[in-house]
Protein backbone atom coordinates (compact mmCIF):
# COMPACT_ATOMS: atom_id res chain seq x y z
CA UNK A 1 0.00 0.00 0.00
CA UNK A 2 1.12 3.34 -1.36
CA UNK A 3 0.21 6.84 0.44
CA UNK A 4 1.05 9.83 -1.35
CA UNK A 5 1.76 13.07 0.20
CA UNK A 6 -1.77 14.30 -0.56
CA UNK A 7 -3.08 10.91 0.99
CA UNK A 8 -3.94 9.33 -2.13
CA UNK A 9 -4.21 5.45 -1.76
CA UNK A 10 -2.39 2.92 -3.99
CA UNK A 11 -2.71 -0.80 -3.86
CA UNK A 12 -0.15 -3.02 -6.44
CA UNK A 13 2.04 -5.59 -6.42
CA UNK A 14 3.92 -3.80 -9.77
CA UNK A 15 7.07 -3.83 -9.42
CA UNK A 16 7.42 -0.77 -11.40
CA UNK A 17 4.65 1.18 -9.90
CA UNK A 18 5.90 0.41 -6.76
CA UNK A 19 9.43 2.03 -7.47
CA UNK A 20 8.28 4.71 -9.32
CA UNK A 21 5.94 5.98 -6.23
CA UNK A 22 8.74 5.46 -3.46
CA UNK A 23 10.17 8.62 -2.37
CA UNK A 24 13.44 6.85 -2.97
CA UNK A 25 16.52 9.67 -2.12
CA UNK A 26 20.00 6.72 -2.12
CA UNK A 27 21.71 7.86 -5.41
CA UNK A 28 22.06 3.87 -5.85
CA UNK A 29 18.62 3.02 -5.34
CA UNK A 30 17.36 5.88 -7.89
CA UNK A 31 19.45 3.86 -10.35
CA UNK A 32 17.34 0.31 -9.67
CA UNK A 33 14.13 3.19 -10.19
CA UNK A 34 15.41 3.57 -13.55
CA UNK A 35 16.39 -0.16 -13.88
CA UNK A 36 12.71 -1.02 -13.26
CA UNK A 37 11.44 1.78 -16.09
CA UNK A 38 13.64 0.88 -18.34
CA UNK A 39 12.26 -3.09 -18.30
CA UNK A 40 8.50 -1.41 -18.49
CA UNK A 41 9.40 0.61 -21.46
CA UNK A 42 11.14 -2.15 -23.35
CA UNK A 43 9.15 -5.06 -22.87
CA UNK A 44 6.13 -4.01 -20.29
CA UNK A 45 6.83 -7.09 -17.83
CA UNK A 46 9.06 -8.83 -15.97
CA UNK A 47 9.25 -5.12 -13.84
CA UNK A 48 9.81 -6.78 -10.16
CA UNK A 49 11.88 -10.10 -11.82
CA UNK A 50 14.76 -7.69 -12.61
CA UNK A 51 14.93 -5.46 -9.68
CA UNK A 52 14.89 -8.52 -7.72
CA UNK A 53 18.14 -10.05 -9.72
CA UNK A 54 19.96 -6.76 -9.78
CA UNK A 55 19.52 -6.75 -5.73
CA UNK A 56 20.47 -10.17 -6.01
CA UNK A 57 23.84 -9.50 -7.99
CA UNK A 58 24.44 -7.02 -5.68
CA UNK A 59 24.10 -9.15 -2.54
CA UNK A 60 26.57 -11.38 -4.93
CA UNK A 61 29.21 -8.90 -5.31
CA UNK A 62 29.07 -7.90 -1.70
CA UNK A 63 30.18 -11.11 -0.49
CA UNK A 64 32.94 -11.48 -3.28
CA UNK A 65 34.40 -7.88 -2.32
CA UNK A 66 34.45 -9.13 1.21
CA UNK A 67 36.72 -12.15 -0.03
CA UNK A 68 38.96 -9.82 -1.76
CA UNK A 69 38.27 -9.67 -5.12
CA UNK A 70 38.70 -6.62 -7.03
CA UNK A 71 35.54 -4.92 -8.98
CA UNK A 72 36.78 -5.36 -12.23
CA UNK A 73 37.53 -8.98 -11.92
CA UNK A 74 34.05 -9.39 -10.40
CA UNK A 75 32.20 -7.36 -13.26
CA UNK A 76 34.37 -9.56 -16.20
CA UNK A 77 32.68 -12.46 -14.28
CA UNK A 78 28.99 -11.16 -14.38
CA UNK A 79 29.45 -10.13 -17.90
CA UNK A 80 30.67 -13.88 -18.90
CA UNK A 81 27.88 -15.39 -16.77
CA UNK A 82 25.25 -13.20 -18.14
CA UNK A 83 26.46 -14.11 -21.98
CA UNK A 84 26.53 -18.20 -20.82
CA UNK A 85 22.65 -16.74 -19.35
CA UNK A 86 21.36 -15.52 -22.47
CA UNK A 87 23.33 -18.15 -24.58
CA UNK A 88 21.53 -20.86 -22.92
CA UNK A 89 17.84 -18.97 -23.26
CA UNK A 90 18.77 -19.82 -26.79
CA UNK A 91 18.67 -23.41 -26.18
CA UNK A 92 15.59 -23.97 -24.06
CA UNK A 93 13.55 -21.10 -26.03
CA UNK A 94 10.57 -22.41 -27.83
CA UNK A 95 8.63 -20.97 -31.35
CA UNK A 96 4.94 -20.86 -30.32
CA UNK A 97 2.15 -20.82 -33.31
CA UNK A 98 -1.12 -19.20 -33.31
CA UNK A 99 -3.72 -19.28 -36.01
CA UNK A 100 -6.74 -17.17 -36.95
CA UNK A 101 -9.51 -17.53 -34.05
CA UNK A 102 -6.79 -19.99 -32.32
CA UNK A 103 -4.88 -18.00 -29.86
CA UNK A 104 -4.57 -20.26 -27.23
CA UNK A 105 -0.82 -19.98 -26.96
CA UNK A 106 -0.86 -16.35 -27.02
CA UNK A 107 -3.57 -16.63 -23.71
CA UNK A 108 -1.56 -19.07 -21.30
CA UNK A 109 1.34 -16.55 -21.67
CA UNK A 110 -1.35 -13.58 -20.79
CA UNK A 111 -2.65 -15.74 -17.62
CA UNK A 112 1.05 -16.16 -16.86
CA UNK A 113 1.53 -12.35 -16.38
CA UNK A 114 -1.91 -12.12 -14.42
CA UNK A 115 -1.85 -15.23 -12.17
CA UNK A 116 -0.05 -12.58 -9.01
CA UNK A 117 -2.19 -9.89 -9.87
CA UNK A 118 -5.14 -8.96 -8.24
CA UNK A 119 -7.28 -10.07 -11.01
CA UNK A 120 -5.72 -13.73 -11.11
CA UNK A 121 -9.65 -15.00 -10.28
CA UNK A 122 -10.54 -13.33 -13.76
CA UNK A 123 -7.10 -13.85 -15.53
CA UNK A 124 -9.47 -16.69 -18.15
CA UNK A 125 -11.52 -13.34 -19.29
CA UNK A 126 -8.33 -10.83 -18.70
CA UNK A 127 -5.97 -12.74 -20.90
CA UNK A 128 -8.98 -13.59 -23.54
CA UNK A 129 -9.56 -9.77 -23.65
CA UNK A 130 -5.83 -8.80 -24.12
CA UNK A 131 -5.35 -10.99 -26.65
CA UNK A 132 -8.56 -10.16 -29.03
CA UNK A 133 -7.07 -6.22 -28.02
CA UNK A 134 -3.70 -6.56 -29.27
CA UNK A 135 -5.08 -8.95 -32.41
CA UNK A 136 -7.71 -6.20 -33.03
CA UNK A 137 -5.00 -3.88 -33.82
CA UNK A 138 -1.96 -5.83 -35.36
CA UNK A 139 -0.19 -5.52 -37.86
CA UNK A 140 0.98 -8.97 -38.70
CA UNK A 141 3.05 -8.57 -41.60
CA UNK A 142 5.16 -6.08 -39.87
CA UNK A 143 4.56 -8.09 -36.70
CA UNK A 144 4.05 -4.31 -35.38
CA UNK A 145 1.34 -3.38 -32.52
CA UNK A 146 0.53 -0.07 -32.34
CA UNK A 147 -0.59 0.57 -28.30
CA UNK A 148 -1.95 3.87 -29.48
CA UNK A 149 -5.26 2.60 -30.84
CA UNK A 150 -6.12 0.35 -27.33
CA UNK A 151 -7.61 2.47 -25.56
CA UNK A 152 -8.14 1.54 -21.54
CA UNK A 153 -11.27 3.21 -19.98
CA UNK A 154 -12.00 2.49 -15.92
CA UNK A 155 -15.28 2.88 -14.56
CA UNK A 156 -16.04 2.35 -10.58
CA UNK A 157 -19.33 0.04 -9.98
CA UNK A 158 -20.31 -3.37 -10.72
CA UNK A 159 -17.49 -5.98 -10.75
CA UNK A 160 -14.13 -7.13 -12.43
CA UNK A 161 -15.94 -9.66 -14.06
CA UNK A 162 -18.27 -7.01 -15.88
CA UNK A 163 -15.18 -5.78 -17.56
CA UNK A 164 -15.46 -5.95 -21.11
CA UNK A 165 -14.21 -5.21 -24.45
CA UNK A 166 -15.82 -2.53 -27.07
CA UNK A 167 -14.78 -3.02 -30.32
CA UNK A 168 -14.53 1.03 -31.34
CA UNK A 169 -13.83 3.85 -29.21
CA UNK A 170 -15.19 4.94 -25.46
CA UNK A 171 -15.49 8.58 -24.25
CA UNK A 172 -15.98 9.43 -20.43
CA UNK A 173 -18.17 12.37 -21.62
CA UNK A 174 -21.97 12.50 -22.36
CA UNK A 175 -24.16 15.00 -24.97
CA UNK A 176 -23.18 18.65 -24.87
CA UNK A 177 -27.25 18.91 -24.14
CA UNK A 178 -29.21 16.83 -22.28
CA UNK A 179 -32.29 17.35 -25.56
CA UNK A 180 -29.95 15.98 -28.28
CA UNK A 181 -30.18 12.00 -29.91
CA UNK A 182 -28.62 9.48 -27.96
CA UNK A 183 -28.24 7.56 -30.94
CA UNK A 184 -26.88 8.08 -34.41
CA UNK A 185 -26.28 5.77 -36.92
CA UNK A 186 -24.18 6.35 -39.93
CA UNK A 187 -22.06 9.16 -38.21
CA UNK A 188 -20.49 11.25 -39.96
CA UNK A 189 -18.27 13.03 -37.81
CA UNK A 190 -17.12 16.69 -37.88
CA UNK A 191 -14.01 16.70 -35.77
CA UNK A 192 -12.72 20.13 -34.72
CA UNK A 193 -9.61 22.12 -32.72
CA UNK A 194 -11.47 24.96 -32.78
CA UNK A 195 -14.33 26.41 -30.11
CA UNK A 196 -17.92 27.39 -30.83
CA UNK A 197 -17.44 30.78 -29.85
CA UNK A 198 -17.32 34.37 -31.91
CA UNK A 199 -13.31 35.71 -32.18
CA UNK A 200 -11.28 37.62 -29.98
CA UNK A 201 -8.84 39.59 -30.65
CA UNK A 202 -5.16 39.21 -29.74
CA UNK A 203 -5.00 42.41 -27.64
CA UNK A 204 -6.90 43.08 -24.49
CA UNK A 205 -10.39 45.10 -25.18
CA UNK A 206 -13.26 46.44 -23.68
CA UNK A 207 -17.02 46.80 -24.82
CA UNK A 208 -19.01 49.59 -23.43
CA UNK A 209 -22.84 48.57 -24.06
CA UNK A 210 -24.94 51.93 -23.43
CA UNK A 211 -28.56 51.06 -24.60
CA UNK A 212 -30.72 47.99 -25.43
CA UNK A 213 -29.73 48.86 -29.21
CA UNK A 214 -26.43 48.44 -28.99
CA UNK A 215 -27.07 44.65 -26.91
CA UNK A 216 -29.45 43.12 -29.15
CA UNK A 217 -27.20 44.22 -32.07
CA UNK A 218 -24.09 42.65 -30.14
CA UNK A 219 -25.93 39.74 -29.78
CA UNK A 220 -27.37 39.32 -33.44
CA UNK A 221 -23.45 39.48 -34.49
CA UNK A 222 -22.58 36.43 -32.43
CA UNK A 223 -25.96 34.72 -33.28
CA UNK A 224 -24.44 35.07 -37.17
CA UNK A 225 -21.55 33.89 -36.17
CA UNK A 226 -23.04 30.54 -34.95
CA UNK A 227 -25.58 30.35 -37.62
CA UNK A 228 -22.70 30.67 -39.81
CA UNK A 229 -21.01 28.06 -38.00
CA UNK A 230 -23.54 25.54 -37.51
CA UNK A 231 -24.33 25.91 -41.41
CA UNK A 232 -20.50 24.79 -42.42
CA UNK A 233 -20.66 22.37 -40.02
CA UNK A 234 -24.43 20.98 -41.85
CA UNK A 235 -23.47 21.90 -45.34
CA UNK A 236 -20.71 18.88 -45.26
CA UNK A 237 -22.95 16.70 -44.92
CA UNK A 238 -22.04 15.98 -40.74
CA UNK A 239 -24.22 14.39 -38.59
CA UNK A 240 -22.15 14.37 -35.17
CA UNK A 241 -19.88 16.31 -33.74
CA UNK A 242 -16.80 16.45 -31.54
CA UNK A 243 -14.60 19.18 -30.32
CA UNK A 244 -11.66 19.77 -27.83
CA UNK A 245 -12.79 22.62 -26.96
CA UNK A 246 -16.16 24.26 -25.01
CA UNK A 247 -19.32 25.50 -27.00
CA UNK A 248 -21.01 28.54 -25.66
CA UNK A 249 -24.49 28.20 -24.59
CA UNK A 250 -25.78 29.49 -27.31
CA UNK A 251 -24.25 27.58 -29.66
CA UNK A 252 -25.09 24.49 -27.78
CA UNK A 253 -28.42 25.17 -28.19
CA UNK A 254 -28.31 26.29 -31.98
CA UNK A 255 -26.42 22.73 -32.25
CA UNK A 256 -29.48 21.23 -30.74
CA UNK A 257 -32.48 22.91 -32.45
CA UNK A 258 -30.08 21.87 -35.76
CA UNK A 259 -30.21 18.14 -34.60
CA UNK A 260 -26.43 18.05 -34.77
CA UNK A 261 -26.08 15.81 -31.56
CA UNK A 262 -22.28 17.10 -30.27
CA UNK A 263 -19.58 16.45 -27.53
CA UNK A 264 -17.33 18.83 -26.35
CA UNK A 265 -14.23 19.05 -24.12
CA UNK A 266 -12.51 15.89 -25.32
CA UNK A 267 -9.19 15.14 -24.85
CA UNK A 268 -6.15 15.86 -27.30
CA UNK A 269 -4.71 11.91 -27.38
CA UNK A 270 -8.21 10.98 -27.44
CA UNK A 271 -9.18 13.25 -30.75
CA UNK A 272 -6.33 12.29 -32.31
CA UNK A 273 -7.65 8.40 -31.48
CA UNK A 274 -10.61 9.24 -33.29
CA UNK A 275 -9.59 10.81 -36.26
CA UNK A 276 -7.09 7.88 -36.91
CA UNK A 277 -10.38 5.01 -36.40
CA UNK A 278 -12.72 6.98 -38.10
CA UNK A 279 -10.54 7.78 -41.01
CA UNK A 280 -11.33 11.86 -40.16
CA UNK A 281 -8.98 15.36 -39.91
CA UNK A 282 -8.84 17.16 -37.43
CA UNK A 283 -10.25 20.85 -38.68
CA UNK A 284 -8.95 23.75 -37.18
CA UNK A 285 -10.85 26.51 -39.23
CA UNK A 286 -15.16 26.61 -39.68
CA UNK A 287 -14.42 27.16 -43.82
CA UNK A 288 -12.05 24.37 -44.12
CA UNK A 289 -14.77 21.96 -43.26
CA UNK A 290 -15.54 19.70 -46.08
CA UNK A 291 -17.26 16.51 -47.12
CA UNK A 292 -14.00 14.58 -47.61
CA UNK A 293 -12.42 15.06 -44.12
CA UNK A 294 -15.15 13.97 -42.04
CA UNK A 295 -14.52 10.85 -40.09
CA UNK A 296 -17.17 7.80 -40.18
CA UNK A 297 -18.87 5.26 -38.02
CA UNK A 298 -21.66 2.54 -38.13
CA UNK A 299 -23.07 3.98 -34.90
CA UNK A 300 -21.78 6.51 -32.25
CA UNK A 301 -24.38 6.93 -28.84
CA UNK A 302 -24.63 7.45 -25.32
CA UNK A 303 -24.91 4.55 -22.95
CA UNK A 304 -25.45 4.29 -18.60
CA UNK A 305 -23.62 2.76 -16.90
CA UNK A 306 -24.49 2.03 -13.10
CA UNK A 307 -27.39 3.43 -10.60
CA UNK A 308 -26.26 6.74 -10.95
CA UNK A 309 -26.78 6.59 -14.82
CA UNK A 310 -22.90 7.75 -15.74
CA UNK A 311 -22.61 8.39 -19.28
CA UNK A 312 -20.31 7.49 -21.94
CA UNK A 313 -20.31 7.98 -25.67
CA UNK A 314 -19.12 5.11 -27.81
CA UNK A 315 -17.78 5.29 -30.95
CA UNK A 316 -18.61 1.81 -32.93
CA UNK A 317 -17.36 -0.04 -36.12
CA UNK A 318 -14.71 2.48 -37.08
CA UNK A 319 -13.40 2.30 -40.68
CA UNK A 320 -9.97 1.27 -39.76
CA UNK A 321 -11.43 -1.52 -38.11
CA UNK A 322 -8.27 -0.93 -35.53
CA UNK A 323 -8.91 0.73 -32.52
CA UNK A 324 -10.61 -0.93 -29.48
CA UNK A 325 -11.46 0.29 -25.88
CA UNK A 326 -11.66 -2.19 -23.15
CA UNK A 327 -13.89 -0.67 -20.29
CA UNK A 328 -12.64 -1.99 -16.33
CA UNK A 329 -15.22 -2.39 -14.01
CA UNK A 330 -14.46 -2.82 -10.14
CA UNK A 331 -15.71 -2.00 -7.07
CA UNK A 332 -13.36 1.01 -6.07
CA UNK A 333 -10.94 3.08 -7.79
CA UNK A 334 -8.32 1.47 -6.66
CA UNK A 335 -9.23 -1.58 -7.74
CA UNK A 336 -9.57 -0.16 -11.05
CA UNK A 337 -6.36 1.16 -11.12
CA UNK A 338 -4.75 -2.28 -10.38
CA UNK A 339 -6.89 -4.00 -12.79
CA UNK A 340 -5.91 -1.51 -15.60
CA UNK A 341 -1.61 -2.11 -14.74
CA UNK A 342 -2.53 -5.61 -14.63
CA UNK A 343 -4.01 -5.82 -18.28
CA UNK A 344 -1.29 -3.24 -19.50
CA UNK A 345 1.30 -6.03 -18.54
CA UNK A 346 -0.96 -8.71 -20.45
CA UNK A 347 -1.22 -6.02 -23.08
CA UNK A 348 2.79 -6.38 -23.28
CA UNK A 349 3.23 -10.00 -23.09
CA UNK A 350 0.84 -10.44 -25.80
CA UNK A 351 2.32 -7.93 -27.96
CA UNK A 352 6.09 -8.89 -27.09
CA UNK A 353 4.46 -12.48 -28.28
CA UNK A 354 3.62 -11.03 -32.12
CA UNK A 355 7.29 -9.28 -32.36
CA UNK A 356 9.09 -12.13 -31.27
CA UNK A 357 6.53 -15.54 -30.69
CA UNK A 358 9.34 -17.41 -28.70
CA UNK A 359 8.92 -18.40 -25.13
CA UNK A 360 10.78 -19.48 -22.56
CA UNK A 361 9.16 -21.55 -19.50
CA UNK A 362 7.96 -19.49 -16.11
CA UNK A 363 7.55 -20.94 -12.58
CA UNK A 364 11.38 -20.28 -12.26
CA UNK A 365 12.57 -22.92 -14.67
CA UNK A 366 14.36 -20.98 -16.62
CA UNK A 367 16.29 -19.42 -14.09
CA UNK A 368 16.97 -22.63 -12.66
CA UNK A 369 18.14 -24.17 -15.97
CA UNK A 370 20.34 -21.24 -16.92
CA UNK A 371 21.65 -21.64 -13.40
CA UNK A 372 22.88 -25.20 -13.83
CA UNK A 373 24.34 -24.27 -17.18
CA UNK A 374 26.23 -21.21 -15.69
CA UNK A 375 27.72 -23.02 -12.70
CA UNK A 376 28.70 -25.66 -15.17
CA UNK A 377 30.52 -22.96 -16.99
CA UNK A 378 32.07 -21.53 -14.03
CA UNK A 379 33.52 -24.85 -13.14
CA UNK A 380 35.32 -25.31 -16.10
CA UNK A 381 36.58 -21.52 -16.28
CA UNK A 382 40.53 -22.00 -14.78
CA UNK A 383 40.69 -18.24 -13.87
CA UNK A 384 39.50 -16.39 -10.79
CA UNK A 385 36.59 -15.27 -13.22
CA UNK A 386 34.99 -18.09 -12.07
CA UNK A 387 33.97 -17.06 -8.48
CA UNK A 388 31.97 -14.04 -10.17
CA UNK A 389 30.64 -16.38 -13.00
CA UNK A 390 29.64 -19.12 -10.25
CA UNK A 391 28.02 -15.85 -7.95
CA UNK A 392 26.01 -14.94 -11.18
CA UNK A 393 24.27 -18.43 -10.67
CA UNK A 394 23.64 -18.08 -7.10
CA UNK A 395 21.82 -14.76 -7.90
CA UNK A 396 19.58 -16.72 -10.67
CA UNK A 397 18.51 -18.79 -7.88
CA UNK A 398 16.57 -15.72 -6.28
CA UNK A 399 13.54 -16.03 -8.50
CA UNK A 400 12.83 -19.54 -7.77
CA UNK A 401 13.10 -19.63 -4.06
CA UNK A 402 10.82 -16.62 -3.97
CA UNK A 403 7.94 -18.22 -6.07
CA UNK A 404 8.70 -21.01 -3.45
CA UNK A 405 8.40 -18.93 -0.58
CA UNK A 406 5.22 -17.18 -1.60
CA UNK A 407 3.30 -20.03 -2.47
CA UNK A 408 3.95 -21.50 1.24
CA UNK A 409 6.90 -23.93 0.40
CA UNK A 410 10.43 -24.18 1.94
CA UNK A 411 12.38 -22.05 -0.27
CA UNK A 412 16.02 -23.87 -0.24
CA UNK A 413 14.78 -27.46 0.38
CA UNK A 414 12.29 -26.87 -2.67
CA UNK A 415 15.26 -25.83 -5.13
CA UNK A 416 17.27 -28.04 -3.85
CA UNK A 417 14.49 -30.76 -5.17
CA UNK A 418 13.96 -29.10 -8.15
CA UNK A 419 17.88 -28.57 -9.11
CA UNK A 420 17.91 -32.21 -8.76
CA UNK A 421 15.13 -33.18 -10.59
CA UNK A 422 16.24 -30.85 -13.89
CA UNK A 423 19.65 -32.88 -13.60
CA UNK A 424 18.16 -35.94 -13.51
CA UNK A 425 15.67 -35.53 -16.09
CA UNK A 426 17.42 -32.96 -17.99
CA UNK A 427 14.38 -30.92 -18.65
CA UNK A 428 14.62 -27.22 -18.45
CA UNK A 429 10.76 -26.59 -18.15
CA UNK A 430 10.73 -28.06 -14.86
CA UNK A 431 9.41 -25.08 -12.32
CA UNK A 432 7.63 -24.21 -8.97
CA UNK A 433 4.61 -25.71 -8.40
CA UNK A 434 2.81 -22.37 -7.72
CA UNK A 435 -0.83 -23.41 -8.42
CA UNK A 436 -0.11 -26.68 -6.08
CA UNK A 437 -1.92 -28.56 -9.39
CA UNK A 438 0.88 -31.44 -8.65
CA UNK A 439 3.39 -31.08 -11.51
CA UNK A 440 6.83 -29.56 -11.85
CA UNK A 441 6.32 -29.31 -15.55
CA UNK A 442 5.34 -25.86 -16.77
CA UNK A 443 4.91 -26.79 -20.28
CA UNK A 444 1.92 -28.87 -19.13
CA UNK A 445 0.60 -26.17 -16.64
CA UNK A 446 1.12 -23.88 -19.58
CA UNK A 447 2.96 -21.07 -17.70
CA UNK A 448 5.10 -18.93 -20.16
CA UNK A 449 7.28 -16.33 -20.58
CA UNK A 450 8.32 -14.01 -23.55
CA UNK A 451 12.09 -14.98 -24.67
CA UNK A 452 12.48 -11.07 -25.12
CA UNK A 453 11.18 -10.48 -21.78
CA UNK A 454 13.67 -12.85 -20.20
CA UNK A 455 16.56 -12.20 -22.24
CA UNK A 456 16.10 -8.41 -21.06
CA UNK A 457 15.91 -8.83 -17.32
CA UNK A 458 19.01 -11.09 -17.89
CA UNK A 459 21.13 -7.95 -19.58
CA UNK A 460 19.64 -5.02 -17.49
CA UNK A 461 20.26 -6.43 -14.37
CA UNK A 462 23.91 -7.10 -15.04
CA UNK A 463 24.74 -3.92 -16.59
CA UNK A 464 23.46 -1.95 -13.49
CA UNK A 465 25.10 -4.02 -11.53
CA UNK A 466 28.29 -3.50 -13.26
CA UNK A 467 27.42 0.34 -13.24
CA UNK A 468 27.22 0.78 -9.62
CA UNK A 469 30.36 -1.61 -8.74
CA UNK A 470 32.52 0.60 -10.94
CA UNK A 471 31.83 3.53 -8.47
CA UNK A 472 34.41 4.70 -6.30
CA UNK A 473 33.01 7.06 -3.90
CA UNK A 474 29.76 9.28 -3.84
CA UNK A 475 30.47 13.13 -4.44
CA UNK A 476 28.13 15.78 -3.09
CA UNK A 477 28.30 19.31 -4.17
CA UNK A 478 29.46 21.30 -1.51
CA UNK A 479 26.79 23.07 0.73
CA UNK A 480 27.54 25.18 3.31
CA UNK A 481 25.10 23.27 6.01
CA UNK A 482 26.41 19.72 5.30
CA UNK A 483 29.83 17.90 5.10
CA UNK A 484 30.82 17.39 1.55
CA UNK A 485 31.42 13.59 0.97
């Protein structure tokens, strides 16, 4: 649990939101704050896996240091052990296949990234709904997944199981007036940059009104200028309309009496969403509106949601065909937060899945089997490299004995058993038994992980590691108060 200085609440077992919301001040530890961003920004998972083995190459190094070796002997070794790391991923790495309307591969790896989560008694429908997301919006010849066009909407009330996805585009705003259609079909949308209001002027100005003349005439010239408008806005042929900006009063109600149904204040990312699904521009000027850059849809209205009859416009059957919303439901905010950094980690699995579709086996097998392979390699390394190489396997052995731990098991006893068992069987998808479903074998459980995922934590981890054991000493600037050190 996370409390902010203004007392906001936070509840999340992400490793990266966690880090990012500590007030973290040790120079060091700002570096493992960066560690854990740079993972989310690459790959989008494996956030707390590689914060965990950095701290645990750390611990490494620590103990070698106190045995004498010197940092630069001890960094050659983690560079050679995490090279034998990611040399062995190579070997135990597996090509998954998915089909049309068979995505069954890309789902187990989905449920892997949400089974610790919050949602894990909803990870079936989580993973399903990640998966027909990210497929909605591939590009599978370019095996490119643009995140831009998923849009994740949170709404408090009702459950995690009401949580659904909307194949278009969902707006947390409702009908500029409360008179207009809630329902058009075969939109076509005017989107604009541009406010329904008369023009200023630059400079500052002031309007002296001195009789009921000189009012009613002020107000005929901005009734012209919405009639004016309103009539662009009709004469191209547009039956909806959205702007990112307010509409006066008056021009709301022109807009209404002109049955041009309309939604205003709407987001910047979120017009630029809908001019890319509905194939519209954005239009900046009233006279530069025109048949050809109006955006379409099979049906935009508002639907309630909830007692309290919240409203939200949807956007469906875009052109494009490529832009999806998923709408959270849960019972609290917070819980809606959580549920929406859960599915952005299935969102990345999923999509690391279509870049790269090789996978590597979770439970900790992995680390265990590149463990093995790298103390193997240390004991045939002649040079004192091989204390650091041998430490780099020790460190591997983290992840394991914490899925151990946290699913009520003797950590050390249960590696010890599973080492043994991976030697004896020589299979490298032998894992923790998290789910206590009475198999070591994760292929059968069907617990994966993304190769590019793994591969990543492998790297990062070692290279901040070998950042922070090159440092020397810890300068300060000078300030007149404190010591410099």
């Amino acid at each position: 649990m996370l409390i902010s200085k203004d007392g906001d609440v936070t509840v999340t077992n992400d490793g990266a939101t966690i880090v990012e919301n500590m007030n973290v001040e040790h120079p060091i530890a700002k570096l493992l704050v960066e560690l854990s961003k740079s993972q989310d920004n690459e790959t989008g998972d494996g956030t707390t896996g590689v914060v965990i083995l950095a701290g645990a190459l750390l611990e490494q190094a620590q103990k070698l240091l106190d045995k004498g070796l010197h940092p630069l002997q001890i960094i050659e070794g983690f560079d050679k052990g995490c090279e034998y790391a990611v040399e062995h991923l190579k070997t135990i790495k597996n090509e998954i296949n998915y089909k049309e309307n068979n995505f069954e591969n890309l789902k187990k790896a989905a449920k892997t990234a949400l089974c610790s989560k919050v949602v894990s008694k909803y990870q079936d429908k989580f993973a399903e709904i990640a998966v027909n997301a990210i497929m909605a919006v591939a590009d599978q010849s370019r095996k490119d997944v643009n995140f831009d066009m998923i849009k994740v909407e949170g709404k408090v009330g009702g459950s995690l199981e009401e949580t659904q996805l909307i194949e278009g585009i969902v707006i947390d705003k409702e009908m500029s007036h409360p008179q207009m259609s809630k329902k058009v079909s075969d939109a076509s949308i005017c989107i604009l940059n541009i406010p329904f209001e008369p023009p200023k002027p630059k400079s500052k100005y002031n309007i002296d009104i001195k009789s009921a003349e000189e009012y009613k005439k002020l107000y005929e010239t901005e009734q012209n200028y919405f009639r004016d408008m309103i009539k662009n806005v009709k004469e191209s042929g547009a039956n909806f309309v959205i702007c990112q900006w307010g509409f006066d009063d008056e021009a709301n109600h022109l807009l209404m009496h002109n049955n041009l149904p309309a939604v205003r204040w709407v987001g910047g990312a979120e017009i630029e969403q809908i001019a890319l699904a509905t194939g519209g521009r954005i239009i900046t000027n009233f006279k530069d509106i025109k048949k050809e850059k109006l955006g379409r849809a099979r049906e935009v209205k508002e639907i309630n949601i909830g007692t309290k009859n919240e409203k939200m416009i949807v956007i469906e059957d875009c052109p494009t065909k490529k832009a999806v919303t998923i709408l959270v439901r849960g019972g609290s905010s917070i819980i809606v937060d959580e549920a929406k950094r859960c599915l952005h980690d299935a969102l990345c699995v999923v999509r690391n899945m279509i870049k790269d579709p090789t996978i590597v086996y979770g439970g900790g097998a992995t680390e265990v089997s590149c463990s093995l392979s790298v103390a193997e390699k240390a004991d045939n390394t002649p040079s004192i490299d091989q204390y650091a190489i041998r430490a780099f396997a020790q460190a591997l052995e983290v992840i394991p004995i914490s899925l151990a731990e946290n699913s009520g098991y003797n950590g050390i006893e249960y590696l010890a058993n599973l080492k043994a068992k991976q030697i004896k069987e020589n299979n490298p998808c032998l894992g923790v038994d998290c789910s206590k479903n009475g198999t070591f074998n994760m292929m059968s459980q069907g617990v994966y992980e993304g190769y590019l995922s793994k591969k990543q934590q492998f790297q990062l981890a070692t290279q901040v590691c070998k950042m922070i054991l090159k440092i020397d000493d810890v300068i300060k600037p000078h300030d007149l108060d404190e010591p410099a050190y």
